[in-house]
C-alpha atoms as a PDB file:
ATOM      1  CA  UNK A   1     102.960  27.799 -42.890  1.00  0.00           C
ATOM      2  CA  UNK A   2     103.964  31.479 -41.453  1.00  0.00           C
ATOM      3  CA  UNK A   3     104.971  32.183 -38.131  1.00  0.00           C
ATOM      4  CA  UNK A   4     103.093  33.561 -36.426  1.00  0.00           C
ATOM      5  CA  UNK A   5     103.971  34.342 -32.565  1.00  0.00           C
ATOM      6  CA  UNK A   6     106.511  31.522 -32.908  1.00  0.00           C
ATOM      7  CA  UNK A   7     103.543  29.321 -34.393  1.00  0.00           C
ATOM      8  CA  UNK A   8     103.438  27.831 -37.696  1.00  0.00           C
ATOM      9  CA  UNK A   9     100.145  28.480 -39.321  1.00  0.00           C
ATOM     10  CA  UNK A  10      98.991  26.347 -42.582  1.00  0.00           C
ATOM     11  CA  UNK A  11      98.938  28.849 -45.760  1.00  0.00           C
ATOM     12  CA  UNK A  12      96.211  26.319 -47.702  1.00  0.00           C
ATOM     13  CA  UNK A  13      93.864  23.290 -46.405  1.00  0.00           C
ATOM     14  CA  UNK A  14      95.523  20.782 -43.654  1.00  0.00           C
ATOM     15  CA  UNK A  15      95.198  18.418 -46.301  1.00  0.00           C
ATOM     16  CA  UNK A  16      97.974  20.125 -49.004  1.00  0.00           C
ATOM     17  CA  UNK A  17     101.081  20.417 -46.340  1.00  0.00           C
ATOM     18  CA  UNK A  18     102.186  23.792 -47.975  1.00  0.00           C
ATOM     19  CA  UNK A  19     104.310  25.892 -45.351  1.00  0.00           C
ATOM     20  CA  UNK A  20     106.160  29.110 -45.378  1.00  0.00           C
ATOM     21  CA  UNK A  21     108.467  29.295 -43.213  1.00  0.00           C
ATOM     22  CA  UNK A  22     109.913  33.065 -42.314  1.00  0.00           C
ATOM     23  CA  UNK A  23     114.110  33.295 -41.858  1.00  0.00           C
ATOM     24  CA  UNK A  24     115.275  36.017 -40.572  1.00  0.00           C
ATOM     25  CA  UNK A  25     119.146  37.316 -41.407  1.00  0.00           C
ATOM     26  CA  UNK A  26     121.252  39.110 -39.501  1.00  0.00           C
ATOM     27  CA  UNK A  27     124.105  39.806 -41.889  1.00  0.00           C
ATOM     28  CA  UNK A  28     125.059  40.211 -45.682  1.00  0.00           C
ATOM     29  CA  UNK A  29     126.292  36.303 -45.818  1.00  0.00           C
ATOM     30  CA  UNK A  30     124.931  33.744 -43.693  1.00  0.00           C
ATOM     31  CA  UNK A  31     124.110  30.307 -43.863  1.00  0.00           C
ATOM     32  CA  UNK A  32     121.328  29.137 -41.235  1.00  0.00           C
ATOM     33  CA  UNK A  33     120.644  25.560 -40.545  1.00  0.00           C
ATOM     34  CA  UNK A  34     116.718  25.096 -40.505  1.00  0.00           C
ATOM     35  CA  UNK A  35     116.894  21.266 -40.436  1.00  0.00           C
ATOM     36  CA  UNK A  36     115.333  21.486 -37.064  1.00  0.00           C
ATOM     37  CA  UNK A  37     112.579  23.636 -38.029  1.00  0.00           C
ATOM     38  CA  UNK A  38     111.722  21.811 -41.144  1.00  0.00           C
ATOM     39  CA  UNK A  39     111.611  18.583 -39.482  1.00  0.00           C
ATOM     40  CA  UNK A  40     109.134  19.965 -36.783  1.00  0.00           C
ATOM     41  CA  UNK A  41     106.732  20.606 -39.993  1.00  0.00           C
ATOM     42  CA  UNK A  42     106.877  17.571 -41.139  1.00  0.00           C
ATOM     43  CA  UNK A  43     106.078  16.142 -37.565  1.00  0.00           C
ATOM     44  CA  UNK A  44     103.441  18.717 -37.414  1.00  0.00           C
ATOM     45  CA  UNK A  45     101.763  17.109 -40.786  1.00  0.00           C
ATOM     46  CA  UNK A  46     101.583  13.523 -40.088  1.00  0.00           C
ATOM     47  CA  UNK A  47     103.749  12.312 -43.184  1.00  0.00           C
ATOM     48  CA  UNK A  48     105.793   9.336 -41.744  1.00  0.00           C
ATOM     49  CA  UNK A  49     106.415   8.440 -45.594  1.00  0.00           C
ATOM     50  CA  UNK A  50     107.076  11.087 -48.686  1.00  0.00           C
ATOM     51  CA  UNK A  51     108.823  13.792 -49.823  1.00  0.00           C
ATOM     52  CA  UNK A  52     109.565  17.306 -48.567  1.00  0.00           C
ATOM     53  CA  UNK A  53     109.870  19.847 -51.146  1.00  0.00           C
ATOM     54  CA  UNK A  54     112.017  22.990 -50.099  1.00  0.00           C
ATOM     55  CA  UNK A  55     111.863  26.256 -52.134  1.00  0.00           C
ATOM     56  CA  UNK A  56     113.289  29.721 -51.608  1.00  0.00           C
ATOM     57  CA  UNK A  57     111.330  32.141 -53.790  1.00  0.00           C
ATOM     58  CA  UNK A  58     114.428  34.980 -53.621  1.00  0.00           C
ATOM     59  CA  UNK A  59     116.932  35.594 -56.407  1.00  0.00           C
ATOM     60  CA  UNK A  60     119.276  36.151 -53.490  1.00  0.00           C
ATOM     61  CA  UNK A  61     119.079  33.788 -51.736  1.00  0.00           C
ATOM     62  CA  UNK A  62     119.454  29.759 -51.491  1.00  0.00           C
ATOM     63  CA  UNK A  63     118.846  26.418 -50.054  1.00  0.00           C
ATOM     64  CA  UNK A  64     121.684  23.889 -49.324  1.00  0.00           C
ATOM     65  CA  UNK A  65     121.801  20.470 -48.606  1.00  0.00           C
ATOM     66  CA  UNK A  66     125.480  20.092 -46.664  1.00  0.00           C
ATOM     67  CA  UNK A  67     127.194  18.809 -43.088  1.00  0.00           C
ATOM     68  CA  UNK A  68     126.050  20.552 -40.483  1.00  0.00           C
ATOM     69  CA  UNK A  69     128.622  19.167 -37.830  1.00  0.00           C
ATOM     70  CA  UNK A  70     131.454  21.329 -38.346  1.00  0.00           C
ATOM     71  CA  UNK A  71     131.051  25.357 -38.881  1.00  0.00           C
ATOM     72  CA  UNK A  72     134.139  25.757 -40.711  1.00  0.00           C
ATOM     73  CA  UNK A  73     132.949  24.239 -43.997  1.00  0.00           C
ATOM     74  CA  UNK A  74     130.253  26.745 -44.039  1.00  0.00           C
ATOM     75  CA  UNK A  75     133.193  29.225 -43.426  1.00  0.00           C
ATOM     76  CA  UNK A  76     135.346  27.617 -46.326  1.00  0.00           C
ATOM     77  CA  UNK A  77     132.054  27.723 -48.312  1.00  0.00           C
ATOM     78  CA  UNK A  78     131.810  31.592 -48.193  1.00  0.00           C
ATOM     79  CA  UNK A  79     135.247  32.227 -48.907  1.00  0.00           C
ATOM     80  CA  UNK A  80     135.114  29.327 -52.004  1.00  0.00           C
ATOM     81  CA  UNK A  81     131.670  31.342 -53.374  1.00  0.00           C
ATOM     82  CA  UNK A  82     133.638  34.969 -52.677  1.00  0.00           C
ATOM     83  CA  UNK A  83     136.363  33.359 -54.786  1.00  0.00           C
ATOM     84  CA  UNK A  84     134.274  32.590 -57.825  1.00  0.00           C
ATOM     85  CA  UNK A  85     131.547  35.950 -57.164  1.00  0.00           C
ATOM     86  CA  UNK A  86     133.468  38.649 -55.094  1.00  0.00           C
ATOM     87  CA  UNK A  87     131.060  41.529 -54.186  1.00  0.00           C
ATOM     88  CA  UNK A  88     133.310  43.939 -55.579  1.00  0.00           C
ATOM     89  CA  UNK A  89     133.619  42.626 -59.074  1.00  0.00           C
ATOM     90  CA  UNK A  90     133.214  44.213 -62.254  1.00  0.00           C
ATOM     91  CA  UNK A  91     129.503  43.529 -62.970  1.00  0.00           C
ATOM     92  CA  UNK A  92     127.243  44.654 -65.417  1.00  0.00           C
ATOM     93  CA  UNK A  93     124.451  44.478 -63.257  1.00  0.00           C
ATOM     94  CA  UNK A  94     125.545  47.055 -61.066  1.00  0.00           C
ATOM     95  CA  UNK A  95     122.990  47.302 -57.837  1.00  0.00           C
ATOM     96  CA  UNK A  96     125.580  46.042 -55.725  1.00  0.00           C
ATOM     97  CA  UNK A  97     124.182  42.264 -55.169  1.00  0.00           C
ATOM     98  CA  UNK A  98     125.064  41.086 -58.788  1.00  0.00           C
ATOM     99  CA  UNK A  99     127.593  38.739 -56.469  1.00  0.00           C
ATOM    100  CA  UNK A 100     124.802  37.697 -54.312  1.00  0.00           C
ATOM    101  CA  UNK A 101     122.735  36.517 -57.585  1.00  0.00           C
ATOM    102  CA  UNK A 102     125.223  34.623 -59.200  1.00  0.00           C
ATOM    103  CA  UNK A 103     126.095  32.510 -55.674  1.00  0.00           C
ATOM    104  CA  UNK A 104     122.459  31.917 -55.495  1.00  0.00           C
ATOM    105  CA  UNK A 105     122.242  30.721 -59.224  1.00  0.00           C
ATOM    106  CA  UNK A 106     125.282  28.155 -58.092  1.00  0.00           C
ATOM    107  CA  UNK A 107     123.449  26.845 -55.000  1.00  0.00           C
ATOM    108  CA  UNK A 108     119.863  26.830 -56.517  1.00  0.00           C
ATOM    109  CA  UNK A 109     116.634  27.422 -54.670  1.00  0.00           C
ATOM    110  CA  UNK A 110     115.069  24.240 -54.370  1.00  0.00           C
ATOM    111  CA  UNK A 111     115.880  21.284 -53.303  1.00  0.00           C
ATOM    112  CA  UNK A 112     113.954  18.011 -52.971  1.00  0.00           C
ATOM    113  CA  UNK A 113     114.226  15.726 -49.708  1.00  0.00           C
ATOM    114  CA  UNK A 114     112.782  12.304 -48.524  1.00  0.00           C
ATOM    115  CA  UNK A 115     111.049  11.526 -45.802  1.00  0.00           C
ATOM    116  CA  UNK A 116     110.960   8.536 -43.410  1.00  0.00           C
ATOM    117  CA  UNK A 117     110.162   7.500 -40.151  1.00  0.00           C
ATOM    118  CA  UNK A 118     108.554  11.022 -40.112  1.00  0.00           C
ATOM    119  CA  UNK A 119     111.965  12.843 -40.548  1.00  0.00           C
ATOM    120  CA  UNK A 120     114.136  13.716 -43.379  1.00  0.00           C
ATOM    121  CA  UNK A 121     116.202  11.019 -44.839  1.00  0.00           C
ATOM    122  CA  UNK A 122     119.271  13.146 -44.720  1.00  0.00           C
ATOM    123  CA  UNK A 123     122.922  11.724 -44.761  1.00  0.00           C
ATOM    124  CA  UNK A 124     124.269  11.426 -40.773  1.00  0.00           C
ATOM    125  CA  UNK A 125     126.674  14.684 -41.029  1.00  0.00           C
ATOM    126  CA  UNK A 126     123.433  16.562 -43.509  1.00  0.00           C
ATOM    127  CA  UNK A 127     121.871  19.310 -42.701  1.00  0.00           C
ATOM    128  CA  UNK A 128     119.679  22.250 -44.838  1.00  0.00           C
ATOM    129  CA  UNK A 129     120.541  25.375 -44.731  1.00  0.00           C
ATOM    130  CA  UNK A 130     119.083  28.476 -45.861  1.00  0.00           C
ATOM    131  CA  UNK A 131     121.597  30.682 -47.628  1.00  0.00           C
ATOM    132  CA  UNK A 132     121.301  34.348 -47.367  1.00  0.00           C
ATOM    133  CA  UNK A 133     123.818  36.491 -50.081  1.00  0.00           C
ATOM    134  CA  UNK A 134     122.046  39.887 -49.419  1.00  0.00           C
ATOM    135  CA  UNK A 135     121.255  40.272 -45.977  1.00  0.00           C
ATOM    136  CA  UNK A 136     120.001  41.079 -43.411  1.00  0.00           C
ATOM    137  CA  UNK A 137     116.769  40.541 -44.356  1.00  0.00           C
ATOM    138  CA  UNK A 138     113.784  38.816 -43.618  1.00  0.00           C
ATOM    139  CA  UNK A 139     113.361  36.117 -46.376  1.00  0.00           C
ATOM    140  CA  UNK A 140     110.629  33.041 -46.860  1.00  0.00           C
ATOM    141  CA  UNK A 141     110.667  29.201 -47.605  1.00  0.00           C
ATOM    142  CA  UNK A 142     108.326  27.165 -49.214  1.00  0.00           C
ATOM    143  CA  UNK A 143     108.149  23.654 -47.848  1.00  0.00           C
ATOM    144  CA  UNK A 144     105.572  21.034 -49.448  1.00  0.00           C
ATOM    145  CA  UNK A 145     105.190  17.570 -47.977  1.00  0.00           C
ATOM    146  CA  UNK A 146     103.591  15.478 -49.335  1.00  0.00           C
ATOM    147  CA  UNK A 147     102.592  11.314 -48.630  1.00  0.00           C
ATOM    148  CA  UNK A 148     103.852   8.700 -50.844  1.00  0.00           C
END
């Protein structure tokens, strides 16, 4: 499903529940919570029962699965990933993002998510976020539901 003047509009048939969803950045690091919008696709679908697939097709970029009620863990987060990937390390792949790639390769870009009740079966604190290592930009999710 794109956006489309703040509209989500099916990429194949009704029937196959594949979305795109478009996330927009607005700085080199930034983790976005799109639990909301997510959850209004699966509304959107009919699915009360199933599994949401989530996929970000960047090599950049990320998808998390983490607590959404304090913004401080997202903060400790960064500085944990700058720790282990700092942007100005001594890289052999030397575009400038190499840092961005490998904190992407330790989040992973997919994640898999139930559904019930016709909402994600997340843990009470859970949110999903979408992780941007090489922004701003304007980046894309997949999201597949499907019925059980």
């Amino acid at each position: 499903m794109a956006l489309e003047a703040g509209r989500a509009v099916s990429l194949e048939r009704a029937a196959s529940n594949l979305y795109s969803l478009e996330v927009q950045t607005g700085s080199r690091v930034e983790f976005k919570d799109v639990t909301a919008k997510i959850e209004k696709l699966i509304a959107e679908s009919g699915v009360a029962s199933g599994v949401c697939y989530v996929f970000v097709p960047h090599t950049s970029a990320a998808v998390l699965v983490q607590e959404n009620a304090d913004p401080a863990l997202l903060t400790d987060l960064d500085r944990f990933l700058t720790g282990l990937a700092p942007q100005d390390g001594h890289y052999r792949h030397d575009d400038g993002n190499c840092d961005a790639h490998l904190k992407a390769s330790l989040i992973g870009s997919s994640k898999t998510l139930l559904i019930e009740n016709r909402r994600l079966a997340l843990g009470r604190w859970q949110g999903v976020f979408f992780c941007e290592f090489d922004g701003p930009r304007s980046r894309h999710m997949h999201i597949k539901i499907r019925a059980d």
